[in-house]
N, C-alpha and C. Protein backbone atom coordinates (compact mmCIF):
# COMPACT_ATOMS: atom_id res chain seq x y z
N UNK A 1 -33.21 -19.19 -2.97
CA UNK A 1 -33.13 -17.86 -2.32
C UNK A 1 -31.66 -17.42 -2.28
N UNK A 2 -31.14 -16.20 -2.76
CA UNK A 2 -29.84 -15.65 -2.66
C UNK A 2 -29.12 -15.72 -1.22
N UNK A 3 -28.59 -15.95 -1.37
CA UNK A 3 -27.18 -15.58 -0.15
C UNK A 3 -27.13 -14.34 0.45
N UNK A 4 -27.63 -14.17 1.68
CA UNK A 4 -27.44 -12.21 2.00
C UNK A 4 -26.47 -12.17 1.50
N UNK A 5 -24.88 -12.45 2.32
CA UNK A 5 -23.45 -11.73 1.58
C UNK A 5 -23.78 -11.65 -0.13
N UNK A 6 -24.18 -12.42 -0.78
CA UNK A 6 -24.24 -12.37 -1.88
C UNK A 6 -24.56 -10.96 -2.85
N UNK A 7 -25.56 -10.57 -2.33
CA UNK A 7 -26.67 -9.61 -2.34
C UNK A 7 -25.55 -8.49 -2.62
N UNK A 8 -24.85 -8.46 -2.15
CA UNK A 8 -23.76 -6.89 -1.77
C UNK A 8 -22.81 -7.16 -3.30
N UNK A 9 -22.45 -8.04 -3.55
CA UNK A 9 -21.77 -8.03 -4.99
C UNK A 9 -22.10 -8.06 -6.36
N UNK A 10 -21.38 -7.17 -7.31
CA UNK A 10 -21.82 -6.96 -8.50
C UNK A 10 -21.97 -8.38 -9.47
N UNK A 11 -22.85 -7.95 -10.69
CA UNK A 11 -22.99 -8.72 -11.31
C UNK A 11 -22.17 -10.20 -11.96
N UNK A 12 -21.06 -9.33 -11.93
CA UNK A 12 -19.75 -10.27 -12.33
C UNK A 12 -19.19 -10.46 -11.06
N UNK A 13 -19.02 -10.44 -10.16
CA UNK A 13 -18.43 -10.86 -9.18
C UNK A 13 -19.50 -12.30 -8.72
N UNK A 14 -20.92 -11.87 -8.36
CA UNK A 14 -22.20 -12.79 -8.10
C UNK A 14 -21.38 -13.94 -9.39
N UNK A 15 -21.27 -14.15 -10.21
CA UNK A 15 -20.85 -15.20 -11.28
C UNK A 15 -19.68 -16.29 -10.42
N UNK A 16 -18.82 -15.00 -10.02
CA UNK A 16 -17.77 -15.42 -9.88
C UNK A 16 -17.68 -16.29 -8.52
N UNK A 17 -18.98 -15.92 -7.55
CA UNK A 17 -19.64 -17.02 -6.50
C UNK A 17 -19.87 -17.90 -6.38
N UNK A 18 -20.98 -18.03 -7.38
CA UNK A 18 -21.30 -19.71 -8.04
C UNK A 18 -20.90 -19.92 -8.39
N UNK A 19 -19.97 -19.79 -8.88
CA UNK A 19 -19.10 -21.21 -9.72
C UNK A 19 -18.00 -21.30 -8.64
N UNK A 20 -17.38 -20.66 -7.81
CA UNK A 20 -16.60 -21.02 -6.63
C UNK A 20 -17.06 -21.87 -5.66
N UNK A 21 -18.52 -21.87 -5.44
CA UNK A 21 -19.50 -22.04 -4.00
C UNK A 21 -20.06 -23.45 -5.20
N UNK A 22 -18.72 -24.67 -5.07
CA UNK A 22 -19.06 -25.73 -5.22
C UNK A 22 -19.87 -26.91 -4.41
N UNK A 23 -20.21 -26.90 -3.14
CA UNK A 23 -20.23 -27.07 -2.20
C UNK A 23 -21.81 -26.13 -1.03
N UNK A 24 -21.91 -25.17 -1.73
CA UNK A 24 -23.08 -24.37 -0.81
C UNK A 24 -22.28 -23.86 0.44
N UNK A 25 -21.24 -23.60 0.48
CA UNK A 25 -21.27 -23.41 2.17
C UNK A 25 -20.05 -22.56 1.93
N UNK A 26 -19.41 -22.07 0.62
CA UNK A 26 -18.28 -20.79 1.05
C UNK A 26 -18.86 -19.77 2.02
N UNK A 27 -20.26 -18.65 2.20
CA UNK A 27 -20.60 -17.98 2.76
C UNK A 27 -20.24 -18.26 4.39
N UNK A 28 -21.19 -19.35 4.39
CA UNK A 28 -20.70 -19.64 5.92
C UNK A 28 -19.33 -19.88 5.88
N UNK A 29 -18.41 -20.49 5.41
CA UNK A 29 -16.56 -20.35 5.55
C UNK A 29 -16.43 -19.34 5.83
N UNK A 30 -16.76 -18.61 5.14
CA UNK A 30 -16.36 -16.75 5.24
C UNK A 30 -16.77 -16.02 6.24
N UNK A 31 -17.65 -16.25 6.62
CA UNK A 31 -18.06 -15.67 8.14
C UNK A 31 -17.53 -16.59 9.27
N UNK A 32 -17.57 -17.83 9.35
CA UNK A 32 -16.45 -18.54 10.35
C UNK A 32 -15.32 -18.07 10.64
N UNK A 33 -14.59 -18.01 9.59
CA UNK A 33 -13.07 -17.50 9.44
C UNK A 33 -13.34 -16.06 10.12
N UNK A 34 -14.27 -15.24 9.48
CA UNK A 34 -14.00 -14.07 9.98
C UNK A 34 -14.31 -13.94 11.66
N UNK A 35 -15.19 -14.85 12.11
CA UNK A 35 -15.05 -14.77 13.51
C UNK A 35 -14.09 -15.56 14.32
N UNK A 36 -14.00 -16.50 13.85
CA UNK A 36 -12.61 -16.84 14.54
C UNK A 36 -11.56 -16.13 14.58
N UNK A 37 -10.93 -14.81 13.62
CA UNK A 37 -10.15 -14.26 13.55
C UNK A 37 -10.39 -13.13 15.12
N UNK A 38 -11.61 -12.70 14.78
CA UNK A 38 -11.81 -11.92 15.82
C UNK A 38 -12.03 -12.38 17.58
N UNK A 39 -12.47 -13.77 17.55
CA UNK A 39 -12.14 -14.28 18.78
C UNK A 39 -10.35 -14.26 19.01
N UNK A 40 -9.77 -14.63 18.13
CA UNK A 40 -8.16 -14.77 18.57
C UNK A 40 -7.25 -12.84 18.03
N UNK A 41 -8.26 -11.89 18.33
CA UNK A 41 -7.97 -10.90 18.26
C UNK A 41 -7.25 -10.05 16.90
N UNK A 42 -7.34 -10.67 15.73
CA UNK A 42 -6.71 -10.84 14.57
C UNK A 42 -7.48 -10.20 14.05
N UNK A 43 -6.93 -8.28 13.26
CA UNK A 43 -8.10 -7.48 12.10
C UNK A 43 -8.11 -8.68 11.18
N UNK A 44 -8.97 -8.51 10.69
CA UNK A 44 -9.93 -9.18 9.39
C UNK A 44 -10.12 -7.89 8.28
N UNK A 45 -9.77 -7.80 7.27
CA UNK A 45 -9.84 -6.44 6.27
C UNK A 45 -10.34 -7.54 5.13
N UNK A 46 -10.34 -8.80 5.04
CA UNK A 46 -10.74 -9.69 3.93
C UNK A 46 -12.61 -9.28 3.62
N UNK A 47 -11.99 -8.80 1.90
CA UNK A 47 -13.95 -8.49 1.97
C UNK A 47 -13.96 -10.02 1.40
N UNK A 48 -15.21 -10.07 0.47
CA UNK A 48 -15.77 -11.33 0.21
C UNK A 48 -15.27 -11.32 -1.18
N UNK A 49 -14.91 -10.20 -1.98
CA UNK A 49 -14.39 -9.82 -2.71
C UNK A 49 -13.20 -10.63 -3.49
N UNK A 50 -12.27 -10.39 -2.22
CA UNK A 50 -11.24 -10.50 -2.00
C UNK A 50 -10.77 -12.27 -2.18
N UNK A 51 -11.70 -12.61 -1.33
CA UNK A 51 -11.64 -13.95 -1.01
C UNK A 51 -11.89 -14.80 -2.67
N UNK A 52 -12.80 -14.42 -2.87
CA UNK A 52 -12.87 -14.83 -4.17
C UNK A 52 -12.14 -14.89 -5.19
N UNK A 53 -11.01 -13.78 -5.08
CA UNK A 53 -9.56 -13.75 -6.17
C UNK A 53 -8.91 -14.64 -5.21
N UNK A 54 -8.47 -14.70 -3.94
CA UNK A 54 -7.51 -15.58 -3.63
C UNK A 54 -8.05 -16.94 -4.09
N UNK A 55 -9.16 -17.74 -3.98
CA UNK A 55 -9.94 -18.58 -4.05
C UNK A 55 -9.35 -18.99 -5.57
N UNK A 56 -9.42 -18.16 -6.44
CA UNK A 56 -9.05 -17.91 -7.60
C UNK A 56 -7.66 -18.38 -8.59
N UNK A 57 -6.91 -17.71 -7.20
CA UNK A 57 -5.13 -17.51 -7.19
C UNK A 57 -4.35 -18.94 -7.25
N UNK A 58 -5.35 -19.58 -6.56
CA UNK A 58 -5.03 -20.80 -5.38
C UNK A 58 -5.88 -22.19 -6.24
N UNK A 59 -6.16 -21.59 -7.35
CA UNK A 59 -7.01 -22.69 -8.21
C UNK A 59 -7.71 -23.76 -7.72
N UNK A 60 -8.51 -23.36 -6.51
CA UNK A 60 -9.52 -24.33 -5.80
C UNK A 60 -10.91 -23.52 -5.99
N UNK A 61 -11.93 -24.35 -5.32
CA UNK A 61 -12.95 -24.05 -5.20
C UNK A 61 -13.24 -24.36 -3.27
N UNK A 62 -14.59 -24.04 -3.16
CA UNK A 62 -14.73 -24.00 -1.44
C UNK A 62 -14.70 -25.14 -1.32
N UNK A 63 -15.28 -26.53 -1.72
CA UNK A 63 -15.21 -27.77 -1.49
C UNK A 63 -13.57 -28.42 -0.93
N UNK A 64 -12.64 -27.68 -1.41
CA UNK A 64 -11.59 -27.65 -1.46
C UNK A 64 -10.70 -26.88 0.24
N UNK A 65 -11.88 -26.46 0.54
CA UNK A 65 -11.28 -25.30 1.99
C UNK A 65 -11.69 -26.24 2.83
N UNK A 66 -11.24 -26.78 4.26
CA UNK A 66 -11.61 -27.15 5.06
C UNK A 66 -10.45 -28.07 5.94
N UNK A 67 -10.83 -28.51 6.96
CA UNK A 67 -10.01 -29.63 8.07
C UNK A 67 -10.41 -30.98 7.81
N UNK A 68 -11.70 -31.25 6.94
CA UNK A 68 -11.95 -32.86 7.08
C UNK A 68 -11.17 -33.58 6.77
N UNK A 69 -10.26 -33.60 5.47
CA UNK A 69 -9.32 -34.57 4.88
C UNK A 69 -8.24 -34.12 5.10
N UNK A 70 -6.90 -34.55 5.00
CA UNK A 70 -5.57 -34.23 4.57
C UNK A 70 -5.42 -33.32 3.25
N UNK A 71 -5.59 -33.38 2.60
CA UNK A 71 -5.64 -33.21 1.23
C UNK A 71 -6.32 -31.68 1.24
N UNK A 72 -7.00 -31.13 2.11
CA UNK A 72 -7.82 -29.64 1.75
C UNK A 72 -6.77 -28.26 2.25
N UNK A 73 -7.44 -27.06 1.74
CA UNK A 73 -6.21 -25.92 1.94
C UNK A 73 -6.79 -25.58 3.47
N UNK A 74 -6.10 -24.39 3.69
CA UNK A 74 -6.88 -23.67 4.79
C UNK A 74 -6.42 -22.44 4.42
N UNK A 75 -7.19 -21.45 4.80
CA UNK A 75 -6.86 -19.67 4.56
C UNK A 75 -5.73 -19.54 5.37
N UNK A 76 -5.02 -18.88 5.48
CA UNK A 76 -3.87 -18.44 6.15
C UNK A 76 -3.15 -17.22 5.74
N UNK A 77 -1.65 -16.50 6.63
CA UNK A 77 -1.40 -15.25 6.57
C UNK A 77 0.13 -16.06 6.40
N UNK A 78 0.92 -14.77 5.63
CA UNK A 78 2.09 -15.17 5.07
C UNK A 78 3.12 -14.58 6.60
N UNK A 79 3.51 -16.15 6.78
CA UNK A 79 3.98 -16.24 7.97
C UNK A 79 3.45 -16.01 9.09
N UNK A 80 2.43 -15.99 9.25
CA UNK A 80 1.54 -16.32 10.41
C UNK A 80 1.36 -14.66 11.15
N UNK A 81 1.20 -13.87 10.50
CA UNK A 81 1.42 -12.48 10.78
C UNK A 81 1.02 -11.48 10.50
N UNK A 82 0.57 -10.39 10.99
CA UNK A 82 -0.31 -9.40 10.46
C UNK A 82 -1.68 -9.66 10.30
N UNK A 83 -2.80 -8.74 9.83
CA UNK A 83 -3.95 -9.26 9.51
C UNK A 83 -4.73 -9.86 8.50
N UNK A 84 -5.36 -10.39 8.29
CA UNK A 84 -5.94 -11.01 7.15
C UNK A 84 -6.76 -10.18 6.01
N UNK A 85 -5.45 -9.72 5.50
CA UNK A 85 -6.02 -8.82 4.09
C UNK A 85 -5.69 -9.53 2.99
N UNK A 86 -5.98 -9.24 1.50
CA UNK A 86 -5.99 -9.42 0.62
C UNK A 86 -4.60 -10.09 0.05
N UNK A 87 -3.88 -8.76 0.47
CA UNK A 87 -1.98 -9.20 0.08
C UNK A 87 -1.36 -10.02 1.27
N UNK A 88 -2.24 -10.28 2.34
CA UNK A 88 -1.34 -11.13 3.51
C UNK A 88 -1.91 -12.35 3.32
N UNK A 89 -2.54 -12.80 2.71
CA UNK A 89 -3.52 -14.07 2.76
C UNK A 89 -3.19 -14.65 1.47
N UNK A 90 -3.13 -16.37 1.76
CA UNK A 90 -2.93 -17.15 0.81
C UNK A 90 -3.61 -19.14 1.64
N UNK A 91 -3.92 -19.29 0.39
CA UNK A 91 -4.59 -20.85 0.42
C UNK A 91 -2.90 -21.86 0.56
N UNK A 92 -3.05 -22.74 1.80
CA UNK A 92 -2.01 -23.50 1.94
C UNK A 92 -2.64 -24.85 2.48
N UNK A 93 -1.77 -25.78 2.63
CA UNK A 93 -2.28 -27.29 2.58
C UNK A 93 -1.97 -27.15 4.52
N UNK A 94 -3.03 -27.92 5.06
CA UNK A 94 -3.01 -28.16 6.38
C UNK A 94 -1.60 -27.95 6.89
N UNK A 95 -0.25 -28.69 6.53
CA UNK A 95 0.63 -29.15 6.76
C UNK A 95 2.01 -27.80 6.74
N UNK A 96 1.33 -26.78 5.67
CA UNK A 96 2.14 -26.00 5.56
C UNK A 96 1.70 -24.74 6.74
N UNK A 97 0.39 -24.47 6.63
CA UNK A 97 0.14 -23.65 7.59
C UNK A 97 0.59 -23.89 9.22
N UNK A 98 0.81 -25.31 8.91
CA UNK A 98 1.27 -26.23 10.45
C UNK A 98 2.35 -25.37 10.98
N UNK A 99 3.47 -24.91 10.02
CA UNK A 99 5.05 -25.08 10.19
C UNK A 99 5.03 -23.94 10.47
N UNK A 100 3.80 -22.99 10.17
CA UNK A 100 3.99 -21.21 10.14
C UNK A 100 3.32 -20.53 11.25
N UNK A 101 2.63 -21.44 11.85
CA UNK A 101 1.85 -21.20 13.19
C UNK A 101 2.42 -20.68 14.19
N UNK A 102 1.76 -19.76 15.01
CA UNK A 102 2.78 -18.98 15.93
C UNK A 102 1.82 -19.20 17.50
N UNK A 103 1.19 -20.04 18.26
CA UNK A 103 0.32 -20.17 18.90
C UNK A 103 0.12 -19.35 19.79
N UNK A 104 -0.52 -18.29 20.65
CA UNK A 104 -0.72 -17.38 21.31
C UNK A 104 -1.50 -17.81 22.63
N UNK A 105 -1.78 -16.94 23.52
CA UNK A 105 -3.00 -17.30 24.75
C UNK A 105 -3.93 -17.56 23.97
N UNK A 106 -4.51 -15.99 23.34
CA UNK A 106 -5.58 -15.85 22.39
C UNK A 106 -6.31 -17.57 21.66
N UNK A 107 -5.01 -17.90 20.76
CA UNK A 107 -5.55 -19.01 19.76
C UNK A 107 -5.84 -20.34 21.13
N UNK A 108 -4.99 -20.24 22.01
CA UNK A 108 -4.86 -21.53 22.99
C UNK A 108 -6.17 -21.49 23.74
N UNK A 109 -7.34 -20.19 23.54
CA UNK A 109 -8.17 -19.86 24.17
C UNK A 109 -9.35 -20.25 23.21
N UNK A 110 -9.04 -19.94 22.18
CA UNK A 110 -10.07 -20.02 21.52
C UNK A 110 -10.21 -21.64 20.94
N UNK A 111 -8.35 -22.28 20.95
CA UNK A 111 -8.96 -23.73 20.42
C UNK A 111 -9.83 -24.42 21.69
N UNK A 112 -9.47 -23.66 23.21
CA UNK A 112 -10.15 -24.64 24.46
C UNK A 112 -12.13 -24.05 24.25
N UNK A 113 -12.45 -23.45 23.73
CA UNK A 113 -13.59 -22.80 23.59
C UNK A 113 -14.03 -24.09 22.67
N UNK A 114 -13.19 -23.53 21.67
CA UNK A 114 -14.30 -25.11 19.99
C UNK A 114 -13.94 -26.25 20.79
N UNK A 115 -13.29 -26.74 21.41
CA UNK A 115 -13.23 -28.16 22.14
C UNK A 115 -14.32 -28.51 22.95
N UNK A 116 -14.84 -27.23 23.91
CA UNK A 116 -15.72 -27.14 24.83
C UNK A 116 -16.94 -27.56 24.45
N UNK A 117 -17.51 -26.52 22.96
CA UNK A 117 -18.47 -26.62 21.97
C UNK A 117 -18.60 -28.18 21.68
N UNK A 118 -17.45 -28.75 21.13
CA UNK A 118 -17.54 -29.83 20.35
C UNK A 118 -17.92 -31.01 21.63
N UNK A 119 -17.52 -30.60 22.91
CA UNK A 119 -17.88 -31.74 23.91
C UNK A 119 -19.15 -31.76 23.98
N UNK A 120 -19.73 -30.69 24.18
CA UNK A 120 -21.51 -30.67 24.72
C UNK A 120 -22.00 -31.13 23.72
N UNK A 121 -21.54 -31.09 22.41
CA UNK A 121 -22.12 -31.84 21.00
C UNK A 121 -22.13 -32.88 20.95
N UNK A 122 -20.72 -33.60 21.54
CA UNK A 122 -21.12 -35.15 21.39
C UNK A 122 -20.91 -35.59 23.05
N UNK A 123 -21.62 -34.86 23.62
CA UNK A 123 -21.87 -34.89 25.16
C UNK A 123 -20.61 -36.18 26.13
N UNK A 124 -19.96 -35.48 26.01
CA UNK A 124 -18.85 -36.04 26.45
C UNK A 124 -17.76 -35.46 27.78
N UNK A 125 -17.52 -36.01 28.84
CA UNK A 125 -16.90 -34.58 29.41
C UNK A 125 -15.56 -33.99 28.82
N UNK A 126 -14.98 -33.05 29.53
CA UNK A 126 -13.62 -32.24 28.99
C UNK A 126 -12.71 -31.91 29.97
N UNK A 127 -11.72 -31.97 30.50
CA UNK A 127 -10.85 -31.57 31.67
C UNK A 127 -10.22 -30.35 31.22
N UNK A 128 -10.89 -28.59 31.01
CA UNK A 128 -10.19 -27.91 30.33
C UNK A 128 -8.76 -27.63 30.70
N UNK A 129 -8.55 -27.90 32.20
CA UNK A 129 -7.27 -27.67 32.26
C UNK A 129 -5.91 -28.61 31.88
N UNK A 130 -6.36 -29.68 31.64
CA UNK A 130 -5.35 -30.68 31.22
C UNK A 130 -5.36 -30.31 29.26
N UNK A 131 -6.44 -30.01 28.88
CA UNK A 131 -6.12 -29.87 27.44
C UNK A 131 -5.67 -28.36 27.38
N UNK A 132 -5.52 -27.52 27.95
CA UNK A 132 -5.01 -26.33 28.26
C UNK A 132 -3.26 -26.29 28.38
N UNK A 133 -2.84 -27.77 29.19
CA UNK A 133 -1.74 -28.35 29.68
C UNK A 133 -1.36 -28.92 28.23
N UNK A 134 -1.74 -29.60 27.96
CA UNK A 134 -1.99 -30.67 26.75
C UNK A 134 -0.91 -29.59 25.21
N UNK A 135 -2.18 -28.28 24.90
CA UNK A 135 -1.89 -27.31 24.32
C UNK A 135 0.01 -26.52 24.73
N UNK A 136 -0.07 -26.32 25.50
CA UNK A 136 0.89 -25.81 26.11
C UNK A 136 2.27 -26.18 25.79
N UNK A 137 2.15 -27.49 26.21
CA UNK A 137 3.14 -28.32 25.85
C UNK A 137 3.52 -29.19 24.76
N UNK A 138 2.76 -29.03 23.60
CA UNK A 138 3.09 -28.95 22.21
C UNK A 138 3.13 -27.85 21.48
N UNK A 139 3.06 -26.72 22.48
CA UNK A 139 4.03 -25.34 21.74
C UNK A 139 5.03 -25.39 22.37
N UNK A 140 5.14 -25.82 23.43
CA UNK A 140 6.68 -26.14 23.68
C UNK A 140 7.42 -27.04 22.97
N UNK A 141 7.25 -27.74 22.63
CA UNK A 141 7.83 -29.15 21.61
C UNK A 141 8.24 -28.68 20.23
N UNK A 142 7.30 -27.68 19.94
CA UNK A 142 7.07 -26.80 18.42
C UNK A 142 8.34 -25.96 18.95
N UNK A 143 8.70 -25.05 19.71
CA UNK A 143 9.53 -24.44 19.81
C UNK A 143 10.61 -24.72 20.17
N UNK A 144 10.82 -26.21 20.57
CA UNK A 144 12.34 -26.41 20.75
C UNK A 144 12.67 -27.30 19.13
N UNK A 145 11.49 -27.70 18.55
CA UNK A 145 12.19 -28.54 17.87
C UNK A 145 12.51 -26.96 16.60
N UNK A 146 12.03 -26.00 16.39
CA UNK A 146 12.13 -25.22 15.86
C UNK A 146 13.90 -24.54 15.94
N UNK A 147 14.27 -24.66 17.44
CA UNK A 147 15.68 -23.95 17.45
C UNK A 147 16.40 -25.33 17.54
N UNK A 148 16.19 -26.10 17.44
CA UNK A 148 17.10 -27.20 16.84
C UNK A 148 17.09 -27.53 15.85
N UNK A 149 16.06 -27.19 14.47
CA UNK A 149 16.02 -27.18 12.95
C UNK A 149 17.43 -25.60 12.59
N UNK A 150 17.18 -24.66 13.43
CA UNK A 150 17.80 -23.41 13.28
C UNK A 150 19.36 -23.94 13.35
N UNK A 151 19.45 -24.55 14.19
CA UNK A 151 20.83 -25.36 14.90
C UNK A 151 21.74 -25.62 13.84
N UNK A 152 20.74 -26.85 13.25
CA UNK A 152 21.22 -27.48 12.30
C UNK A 152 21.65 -27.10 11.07
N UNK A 153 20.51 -26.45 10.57
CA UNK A 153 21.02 -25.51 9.23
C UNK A 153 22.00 -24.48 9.51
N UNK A 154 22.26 -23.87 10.63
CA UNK A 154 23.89 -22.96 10.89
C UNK A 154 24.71 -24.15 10.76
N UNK A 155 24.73 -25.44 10.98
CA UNK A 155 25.85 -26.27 10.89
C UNK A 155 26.73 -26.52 10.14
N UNK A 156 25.06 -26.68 9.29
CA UNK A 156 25.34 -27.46 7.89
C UNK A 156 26.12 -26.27 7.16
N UNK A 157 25.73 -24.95 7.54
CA UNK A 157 25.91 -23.87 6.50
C UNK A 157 27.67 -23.72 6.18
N UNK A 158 27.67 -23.39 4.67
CA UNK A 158 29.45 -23.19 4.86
C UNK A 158 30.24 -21.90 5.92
N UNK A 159 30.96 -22.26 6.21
CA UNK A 159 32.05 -21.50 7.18
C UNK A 159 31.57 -19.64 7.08
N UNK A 160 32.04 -19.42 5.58
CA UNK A 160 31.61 -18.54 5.10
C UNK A 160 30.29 -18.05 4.87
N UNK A 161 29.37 -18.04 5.79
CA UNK A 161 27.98 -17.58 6.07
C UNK A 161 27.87 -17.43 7.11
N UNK A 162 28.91 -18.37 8.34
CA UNK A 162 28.97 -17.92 9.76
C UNK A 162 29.31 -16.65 9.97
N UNK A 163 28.55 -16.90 11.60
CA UNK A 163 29.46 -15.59 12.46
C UNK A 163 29.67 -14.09 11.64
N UNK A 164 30.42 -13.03 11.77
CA UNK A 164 30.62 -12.00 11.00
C UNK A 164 30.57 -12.29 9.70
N UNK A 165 30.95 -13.18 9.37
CA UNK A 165 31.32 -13.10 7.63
C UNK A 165 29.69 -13.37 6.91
N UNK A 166 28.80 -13.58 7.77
CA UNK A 166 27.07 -13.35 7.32
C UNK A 166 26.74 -12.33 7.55
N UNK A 167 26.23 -11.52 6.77
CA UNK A 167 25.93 -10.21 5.64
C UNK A 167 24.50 -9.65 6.72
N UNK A 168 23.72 -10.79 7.60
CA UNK A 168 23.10 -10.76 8.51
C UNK A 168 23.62 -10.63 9.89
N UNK A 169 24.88 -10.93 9.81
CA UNK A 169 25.27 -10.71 11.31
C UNK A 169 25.10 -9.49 12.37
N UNK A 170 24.50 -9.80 13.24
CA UNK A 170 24.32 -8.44 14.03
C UNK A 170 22.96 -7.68 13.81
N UNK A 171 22.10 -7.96 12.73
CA UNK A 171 20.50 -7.53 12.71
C UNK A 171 19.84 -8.17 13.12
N UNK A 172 18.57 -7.85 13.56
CA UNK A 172 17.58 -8.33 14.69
C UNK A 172 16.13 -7.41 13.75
N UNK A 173 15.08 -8.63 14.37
CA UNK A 173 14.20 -8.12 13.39
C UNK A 173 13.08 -6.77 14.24
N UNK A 174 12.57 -5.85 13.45
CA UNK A 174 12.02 -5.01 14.39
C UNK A 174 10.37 -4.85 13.52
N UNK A 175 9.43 -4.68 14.91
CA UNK A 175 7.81 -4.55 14.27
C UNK A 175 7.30 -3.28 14.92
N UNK A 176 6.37 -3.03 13.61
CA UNK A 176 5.10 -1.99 14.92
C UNK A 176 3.56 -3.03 14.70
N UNK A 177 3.85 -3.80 14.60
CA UNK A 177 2.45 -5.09 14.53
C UNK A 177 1.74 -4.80 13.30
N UNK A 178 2.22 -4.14 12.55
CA UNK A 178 1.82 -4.23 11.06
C UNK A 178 2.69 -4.76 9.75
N UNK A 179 4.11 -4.28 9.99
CA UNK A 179 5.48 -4.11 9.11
C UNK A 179 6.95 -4.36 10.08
N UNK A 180 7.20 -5.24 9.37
CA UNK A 180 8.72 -5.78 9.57
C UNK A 180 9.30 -5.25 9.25
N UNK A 181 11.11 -5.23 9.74
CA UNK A 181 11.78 -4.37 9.04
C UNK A 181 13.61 -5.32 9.87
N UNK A 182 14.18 -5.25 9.50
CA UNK A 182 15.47 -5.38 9.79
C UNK A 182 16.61 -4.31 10.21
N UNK A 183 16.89 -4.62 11.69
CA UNK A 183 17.81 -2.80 12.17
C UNK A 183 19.28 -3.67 13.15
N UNK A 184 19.78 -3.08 13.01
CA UNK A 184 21.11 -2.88 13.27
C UNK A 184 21.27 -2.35 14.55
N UNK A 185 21.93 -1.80 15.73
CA UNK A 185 22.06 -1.32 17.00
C UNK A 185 22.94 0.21 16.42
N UNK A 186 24.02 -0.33 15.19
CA UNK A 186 24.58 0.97 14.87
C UNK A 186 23.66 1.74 14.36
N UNK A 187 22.34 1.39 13.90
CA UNK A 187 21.41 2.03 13.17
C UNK A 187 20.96 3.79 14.31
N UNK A 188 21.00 3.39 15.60
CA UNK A 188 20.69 4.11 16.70
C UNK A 188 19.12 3.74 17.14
N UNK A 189 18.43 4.80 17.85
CA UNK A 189 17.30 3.98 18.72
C UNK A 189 16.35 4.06 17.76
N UNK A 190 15.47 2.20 17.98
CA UNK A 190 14.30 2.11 17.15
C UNK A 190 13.33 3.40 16.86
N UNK A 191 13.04 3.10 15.54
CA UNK A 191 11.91 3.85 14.74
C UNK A 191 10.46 3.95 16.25
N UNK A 192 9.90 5.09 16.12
CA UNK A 192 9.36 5.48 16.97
C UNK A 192 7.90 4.27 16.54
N UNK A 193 7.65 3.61 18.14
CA UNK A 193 6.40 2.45 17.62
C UNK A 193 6.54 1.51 17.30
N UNK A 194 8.31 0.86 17.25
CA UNK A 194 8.96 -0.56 16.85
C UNK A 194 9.04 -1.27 18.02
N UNK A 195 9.29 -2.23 18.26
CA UNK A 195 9.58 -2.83 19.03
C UNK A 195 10.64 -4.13 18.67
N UNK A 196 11.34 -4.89 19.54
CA UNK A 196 12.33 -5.85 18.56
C UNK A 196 11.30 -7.05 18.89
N UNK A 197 11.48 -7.99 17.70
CA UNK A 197 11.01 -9.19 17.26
C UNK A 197 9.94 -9.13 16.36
N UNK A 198 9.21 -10.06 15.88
CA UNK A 198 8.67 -9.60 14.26
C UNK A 198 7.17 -10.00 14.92
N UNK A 199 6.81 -10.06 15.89
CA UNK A 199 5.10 -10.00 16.35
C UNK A 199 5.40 -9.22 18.00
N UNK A 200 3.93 -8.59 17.92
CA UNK A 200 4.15 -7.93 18.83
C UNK A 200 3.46 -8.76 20.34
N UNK A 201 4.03 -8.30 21.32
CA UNK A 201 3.13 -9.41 22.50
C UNK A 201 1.81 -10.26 22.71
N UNK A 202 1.52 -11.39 22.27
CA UNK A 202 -0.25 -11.75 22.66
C UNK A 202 -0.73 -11.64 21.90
N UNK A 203 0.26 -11.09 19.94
CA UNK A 203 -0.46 -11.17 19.17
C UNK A 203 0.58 -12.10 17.76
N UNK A 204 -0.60 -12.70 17.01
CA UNK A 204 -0.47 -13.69 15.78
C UNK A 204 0.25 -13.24 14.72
């Protein structure tokens, strides 16, 4: 029996399914992903389409997508940012998506939710507020060890990249939660809808 999602794509695209959907279970990937995006408040613009050229790009198949092993990709957004469209999305190895992660309430909400799920499954209890604690404080760990990687590489950097004599000195990054941009203070007051830093509050 066909795949509903299936049903919606053309002839050559339907080709281009099966032989991706090594495994039986890209469809359901694709609707997972897309709700998890929307539990952690993240547009989703990825058609099925779409997924299938990245799938493509990324020279895997679905057998290949997942958390079970070390070794599998996961969908992800270039630099952990914006929504999950076509040109923001790329297949990366567990480890890399690790480093680009930006953790939010949202995601800290939604990983205490699948934890919750996964307890009543293997009927076990859960202390949500200590893994809430738990969470918390390995984004804190993530973020200091992050401005002490920053630290280091200004150290290391030659003389001549410090301070004024970097070509960056004095820009600060500015968003409207879609598009980045780099501004200056001499520039005068932000673009109407910017805000400074490159995500906007509570969001990924």
């Amino acid at each position: 029996m066909p795949r509903p999602l299936v049903l919606y794509l053309s002839e050559e695209d339907r080709k281009r399914f099966y032989n991706l959907d090594d495994d039986g279970r890209l469809s359901r990937k694709f609707i997972n992903k897309r709700i998890n995006a929307l539990k952690e408040r993240i547009e989703f613009d990825l058609s099925l389409e779409d997924l299938l050229s990245i799938l493509e790009d990324a020279g895997i198949k679905s057998s290949d997508w997942g958390f079970s092993t070390g070794n599998k990709f996961v969908l992800c957004r270039y630099r952990d940012c914006g929504s999950y469209s076509k040109n923001n999305c790329r297949f990366a190895s567990q480890h890399e998506n690790a480093l680009e992660k930006v953790p939010t309430e949202a995601s800290l909400e939604a990983s205490r939710k699948n934890a919750e799920i996964a307890s009543k499954a293997l009927r076990f209890p859960i202390n949500r507020e200590r893994m809430l604690a738990n969470l918390r404080k390995a984004l804190a760990v993530r973020q200091a060890r992050a401005v002490k990687r920053r630290q280091e590489e200004y150290d290391l950097a030659h003389p001549s990249y410090r301070g004024a004599r970097n070509s960056q000195y004095g820009s600060y990054w500015i968003t409207d939660g879609s598009s980045n941009a780099k501004w200056r203070d001499e520039n005068g007051p932000l673009p109407f809808g910017f805000i400074k830093g490159r995500h906007l509050p509570g969001v990924a």
